[in-house]
Protein backbone atom coordinates (compact mmCIF):
# COMPACT_ATOMS: atom_id res chain seq x y z
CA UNK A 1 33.43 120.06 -92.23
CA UNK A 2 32.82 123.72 -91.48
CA UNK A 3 35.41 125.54 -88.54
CA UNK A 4 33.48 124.62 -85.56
CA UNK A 5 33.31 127.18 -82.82
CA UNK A 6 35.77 127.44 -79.74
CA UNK A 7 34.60 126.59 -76.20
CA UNK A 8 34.36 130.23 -74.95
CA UNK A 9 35.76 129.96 -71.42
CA UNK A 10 39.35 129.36 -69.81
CA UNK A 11 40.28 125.77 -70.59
CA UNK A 12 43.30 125.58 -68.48
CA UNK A 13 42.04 123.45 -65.78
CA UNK A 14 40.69 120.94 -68.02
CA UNK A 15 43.91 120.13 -69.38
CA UNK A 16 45.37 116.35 -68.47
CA UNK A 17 48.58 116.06 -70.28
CA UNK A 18 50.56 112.17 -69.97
CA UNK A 19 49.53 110.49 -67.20
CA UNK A 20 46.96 112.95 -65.36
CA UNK A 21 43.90 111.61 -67.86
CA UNK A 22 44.30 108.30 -66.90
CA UNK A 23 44.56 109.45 -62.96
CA UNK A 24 41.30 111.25 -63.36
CA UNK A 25 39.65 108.64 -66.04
CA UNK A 26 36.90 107.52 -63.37
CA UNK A 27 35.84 110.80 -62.27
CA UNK A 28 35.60 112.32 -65.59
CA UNK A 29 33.96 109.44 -67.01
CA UNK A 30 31.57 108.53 -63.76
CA UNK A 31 28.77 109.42 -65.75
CA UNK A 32 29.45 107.62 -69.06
CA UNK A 33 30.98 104.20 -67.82
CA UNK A 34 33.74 104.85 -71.10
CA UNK A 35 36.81 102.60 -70.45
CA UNK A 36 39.78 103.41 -70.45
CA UNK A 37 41.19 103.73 -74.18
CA UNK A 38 44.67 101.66 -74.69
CA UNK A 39 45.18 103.26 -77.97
CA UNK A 40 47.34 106.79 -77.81
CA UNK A 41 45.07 108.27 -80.80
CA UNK A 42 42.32 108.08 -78.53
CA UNK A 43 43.52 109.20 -75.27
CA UNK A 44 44.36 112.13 -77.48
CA UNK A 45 41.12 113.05 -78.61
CA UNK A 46 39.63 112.41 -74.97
CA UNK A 47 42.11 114.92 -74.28
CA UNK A 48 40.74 117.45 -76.64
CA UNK A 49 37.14 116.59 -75.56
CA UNK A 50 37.67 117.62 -71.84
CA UNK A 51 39.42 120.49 -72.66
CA UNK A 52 36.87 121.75 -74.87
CA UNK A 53 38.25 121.12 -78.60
CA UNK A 54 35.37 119.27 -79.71
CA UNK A 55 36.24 119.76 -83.63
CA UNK A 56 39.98 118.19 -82.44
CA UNK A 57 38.00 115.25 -80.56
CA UNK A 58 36.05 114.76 -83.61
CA UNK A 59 38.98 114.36 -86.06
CA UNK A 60 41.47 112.45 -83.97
CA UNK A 61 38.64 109.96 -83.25
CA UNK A 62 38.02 109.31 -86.54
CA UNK A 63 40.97 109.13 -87.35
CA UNK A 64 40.72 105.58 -85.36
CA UNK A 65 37.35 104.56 -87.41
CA UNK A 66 34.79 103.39 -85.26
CA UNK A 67 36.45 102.60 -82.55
CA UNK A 68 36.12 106.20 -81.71
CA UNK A 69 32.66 106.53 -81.75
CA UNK A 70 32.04 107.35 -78.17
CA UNK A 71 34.42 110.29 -78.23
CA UNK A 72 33.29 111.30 -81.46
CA UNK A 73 29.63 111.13 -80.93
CA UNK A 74 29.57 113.03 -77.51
CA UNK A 75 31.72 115.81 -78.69
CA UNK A 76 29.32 116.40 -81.55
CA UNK A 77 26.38 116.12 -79.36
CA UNK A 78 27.49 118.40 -76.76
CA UNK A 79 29.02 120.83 -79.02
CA UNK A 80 26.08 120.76 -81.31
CA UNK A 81 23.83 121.21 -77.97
CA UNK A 82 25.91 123.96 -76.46
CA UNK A 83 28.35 126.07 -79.17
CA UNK A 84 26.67 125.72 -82.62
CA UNK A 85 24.44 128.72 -83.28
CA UNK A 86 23.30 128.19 -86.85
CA UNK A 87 20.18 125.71 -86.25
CA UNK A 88 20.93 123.77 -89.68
CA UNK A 89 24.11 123.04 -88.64
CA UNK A 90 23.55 121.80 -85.54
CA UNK A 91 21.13 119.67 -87.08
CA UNK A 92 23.77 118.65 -89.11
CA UNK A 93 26.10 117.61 -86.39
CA UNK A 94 23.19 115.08 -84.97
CA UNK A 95 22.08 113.59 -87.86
CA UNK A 96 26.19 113.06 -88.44
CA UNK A 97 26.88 111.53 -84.90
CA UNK A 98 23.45 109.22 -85.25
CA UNK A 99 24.76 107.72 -88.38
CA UNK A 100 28.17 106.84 -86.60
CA UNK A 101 26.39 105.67 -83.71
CA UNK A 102 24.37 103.61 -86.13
CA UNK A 103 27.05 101.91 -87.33
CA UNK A 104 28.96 101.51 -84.36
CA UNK A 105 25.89 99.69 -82.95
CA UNK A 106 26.20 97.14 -85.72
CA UNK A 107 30.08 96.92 -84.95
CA UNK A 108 30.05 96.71 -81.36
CA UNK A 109 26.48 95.55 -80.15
CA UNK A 110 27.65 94.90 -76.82
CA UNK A 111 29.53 98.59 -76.18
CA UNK A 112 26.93 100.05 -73.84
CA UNK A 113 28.38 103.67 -74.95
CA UNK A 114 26.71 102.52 -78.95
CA UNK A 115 23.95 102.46 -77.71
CA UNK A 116 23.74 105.51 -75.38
CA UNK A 117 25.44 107.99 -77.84
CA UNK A 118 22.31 106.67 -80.35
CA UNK A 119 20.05 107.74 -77.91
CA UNK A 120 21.90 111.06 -76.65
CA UNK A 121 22.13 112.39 -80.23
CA UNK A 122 18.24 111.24 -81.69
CA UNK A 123 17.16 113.00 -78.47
CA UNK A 124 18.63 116.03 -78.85
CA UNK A 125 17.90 115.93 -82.37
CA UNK A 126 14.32 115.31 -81.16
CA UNK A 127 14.01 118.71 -79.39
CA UNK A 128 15.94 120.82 -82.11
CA UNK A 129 13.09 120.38 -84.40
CA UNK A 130 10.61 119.68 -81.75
CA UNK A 131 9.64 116.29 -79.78
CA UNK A 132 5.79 116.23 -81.14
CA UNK A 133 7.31 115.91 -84.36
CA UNK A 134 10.16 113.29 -83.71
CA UNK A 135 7.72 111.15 -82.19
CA UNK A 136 5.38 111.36 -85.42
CA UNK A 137 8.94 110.32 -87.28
CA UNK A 138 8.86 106.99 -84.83
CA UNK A 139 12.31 108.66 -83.17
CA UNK A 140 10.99 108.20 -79.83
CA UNK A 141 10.64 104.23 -80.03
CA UNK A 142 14.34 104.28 -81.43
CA UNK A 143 15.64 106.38 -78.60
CA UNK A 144 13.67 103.89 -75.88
CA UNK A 145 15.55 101.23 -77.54
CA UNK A 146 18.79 102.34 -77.40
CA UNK A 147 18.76 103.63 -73.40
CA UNK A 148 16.92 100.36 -72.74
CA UNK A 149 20.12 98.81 -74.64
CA UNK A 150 22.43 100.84 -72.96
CA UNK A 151 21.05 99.81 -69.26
CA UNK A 152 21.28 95.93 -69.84
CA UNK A 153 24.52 96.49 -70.58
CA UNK A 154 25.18 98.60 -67.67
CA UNK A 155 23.19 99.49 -65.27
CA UNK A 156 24.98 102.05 -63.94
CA UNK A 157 25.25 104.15 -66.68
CA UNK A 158 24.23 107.61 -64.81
CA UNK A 159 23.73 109.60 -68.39
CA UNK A 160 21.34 106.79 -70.03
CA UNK A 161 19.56 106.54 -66.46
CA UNK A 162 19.31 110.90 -67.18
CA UNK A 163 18.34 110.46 -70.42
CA UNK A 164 15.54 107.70 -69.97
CA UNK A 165 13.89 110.44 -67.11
CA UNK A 166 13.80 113.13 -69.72
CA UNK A 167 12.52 110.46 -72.13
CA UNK A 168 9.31 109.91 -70.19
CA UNK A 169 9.24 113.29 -69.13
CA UNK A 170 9.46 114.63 -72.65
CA UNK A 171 6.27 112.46 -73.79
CA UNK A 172 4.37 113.01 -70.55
CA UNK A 173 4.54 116.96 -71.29
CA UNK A 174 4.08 116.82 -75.02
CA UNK A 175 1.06 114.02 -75.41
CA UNK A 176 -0.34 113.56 -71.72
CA UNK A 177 0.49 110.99 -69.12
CA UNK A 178 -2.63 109.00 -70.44
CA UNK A 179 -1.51 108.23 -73.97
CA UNK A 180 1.87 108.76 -72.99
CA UNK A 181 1.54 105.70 -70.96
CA UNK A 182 -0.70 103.55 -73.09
CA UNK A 183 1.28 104.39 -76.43
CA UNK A 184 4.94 105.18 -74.99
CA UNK A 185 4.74 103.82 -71.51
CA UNK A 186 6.38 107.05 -70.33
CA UNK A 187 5.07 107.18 -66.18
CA UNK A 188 6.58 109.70 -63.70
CA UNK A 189 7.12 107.69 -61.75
CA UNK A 190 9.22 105.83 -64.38
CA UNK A 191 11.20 109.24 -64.85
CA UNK A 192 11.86 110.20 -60.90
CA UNK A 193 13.24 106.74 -60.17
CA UNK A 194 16.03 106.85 -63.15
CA UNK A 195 16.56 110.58 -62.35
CA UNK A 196 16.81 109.75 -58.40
CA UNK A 197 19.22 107.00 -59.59
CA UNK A 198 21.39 109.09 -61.32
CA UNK A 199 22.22 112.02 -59.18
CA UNK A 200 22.72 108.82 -56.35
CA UNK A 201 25.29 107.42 -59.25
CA UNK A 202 26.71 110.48 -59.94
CA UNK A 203 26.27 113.35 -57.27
CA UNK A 204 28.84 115.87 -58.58
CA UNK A 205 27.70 115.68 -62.04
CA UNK A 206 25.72 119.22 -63.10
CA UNK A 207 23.57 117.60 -65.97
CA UNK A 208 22.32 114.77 -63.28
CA UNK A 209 20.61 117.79 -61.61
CA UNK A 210 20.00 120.81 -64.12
CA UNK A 211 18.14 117.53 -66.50
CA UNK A 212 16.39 116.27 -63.20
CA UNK A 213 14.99 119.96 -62.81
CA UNK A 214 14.05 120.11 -66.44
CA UNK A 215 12.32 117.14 -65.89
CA UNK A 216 10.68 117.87 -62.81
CA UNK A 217 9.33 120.87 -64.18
CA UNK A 218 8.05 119.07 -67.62
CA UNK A 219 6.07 116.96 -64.90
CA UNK A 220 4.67 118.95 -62.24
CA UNK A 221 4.82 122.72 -63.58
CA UNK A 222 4.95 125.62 -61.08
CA UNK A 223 4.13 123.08 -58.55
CA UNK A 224 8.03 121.55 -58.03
CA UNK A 225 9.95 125.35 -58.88
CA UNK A 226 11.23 125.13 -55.63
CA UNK A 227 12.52 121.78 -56.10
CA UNK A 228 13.55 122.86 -59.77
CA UNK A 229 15.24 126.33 -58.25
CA UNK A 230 16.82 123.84 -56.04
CA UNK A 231 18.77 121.67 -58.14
CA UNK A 232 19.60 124.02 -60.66
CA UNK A 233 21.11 126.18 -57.65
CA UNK A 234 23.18 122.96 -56.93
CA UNK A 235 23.96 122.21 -60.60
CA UNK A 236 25.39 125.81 -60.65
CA UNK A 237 27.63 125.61 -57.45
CA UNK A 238 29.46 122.57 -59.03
CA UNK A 239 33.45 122.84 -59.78
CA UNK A 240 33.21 121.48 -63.12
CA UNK A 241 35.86 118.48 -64.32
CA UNK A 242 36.13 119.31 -67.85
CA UNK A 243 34.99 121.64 -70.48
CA UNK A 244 31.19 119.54 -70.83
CA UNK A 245 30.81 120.24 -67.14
CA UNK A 246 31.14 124.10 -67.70
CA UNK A 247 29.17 124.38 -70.13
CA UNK A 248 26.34 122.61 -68.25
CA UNK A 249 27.33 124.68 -65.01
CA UNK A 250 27.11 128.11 -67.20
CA UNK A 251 23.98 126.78 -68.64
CA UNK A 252 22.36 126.40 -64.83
CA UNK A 253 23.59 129.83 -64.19
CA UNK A 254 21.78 131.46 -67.46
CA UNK A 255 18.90 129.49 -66.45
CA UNK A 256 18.72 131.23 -62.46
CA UNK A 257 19.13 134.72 -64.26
């Protein structure tokens, strides 16, 4: 594995040494339902995930096989969405995460966080080499699956609920509402009730709004900027919780530039 790059920003307030990660456990993890790990490998690499050493996060969770996947596969997705600059690469680190995801759905078919990190990674894999064309590789029923997956096994997963709204909204702007619906059965409708959900799960959480704008605008266009200027205003006035949550913050600010 190549040197990953460092999370550019101050990390020191994202740092829950001993007992302060388990204190904070539900907040950070509001969005992502992940219990609470018993084993110390694993608190260790949750450690290095919130505080932005994703490469760290990556090798201590392996480290525990694939009972790390959820660690693991969100700190190459988010890494490989936010830090990795060479487009081959970041490929790299999805198509790396899906395959552990892959397994881990075979080893633990009821671990709604399997499921979700399948769909998290094939979707941003999706737009790195463009959704038209994922959807000719059959990646979008796949992704479907998985967030359906994810949602029976809980329901109040606030990132799958994100993730199935930028799901329909993704096919709706790339292939039309009409044989979006008929083929996918993406609906907007569909889209603003799991975003709506979401934020309502998980008010303080940037990517709940700054995806809910993305989507919005995928949608409606020009005629919901004010609602998009909105939430990415909102997304950007958030006191991020851990490294992930600055990196979506910073990415509302670039956005309002």
């Amino acid at each position: 594995m190549h040197k990953w790059n460092q999370f550019p920003h101050d990390a020191s307030d994202f740092d829950y040494p001993g007992g302060k990660l388990k204190k904070a456990w539900d907040d950070l993890h509001r969005g992502d339902c992940e219990p609470w790990p018993e084993d110390a490998v694993l608190q260790e690499a949750w450690r290095a995930f919130h505080r932005g050493d994703f490469q760290q996060a990556v090798e201590l969770a392996d480290e525990s096989g694939l009972a790390g996947h959820a660690v693991a596969n969100k700190a190459t997705g988010i890494y490989a969405t936010y830090l990795e600059d060479d487009p081959k690469r970041e490929i790299a680190c999805f198509k790396s995460a899906i395959e552990r995801a892959e397994q881990a759905i075979e080893e633990f078919p009821d671990d709604p966080n399997s499921h979700y990190f399948h769909a998290f990674n094939l979707g941003r894999y999706s737009q790195s080499i463009s959704v038209v064309k994922a959807l000719k590789q059959g990646i979008g029923g796949k992704i479907l699956k998985s967030l359906q997956r994810t949602l029976e096994l809980q329901p109040e997963h606030a990132e799958a609920l994100t993730a199935l709204g930028m799901y329909h909204a993704e096919i709706i702007d790339k292939i039309g509402k009409l044989i979006g619906g008929m083929t996918y059965g993406a609906s907007d409708s569909k889209a603003l009730k799991s975003f709506e959900k979401a934020i309502k799960l998980t008010p303080q959480a940037p990517i709940a709004h700054i995806e809910f704008g993305n989507g919005l605008y995928l949608l409606y266009g020009d005629r919901e900027i004010d609602r998009v200027s909105d939430l990415y205003i909102m997304a950007s006035e958030m006191n991020p919780h851990d490294a992930m949550e600055k990196l979506d913050v910073e990415s509302a600010l670039a956005e309002l530039e």
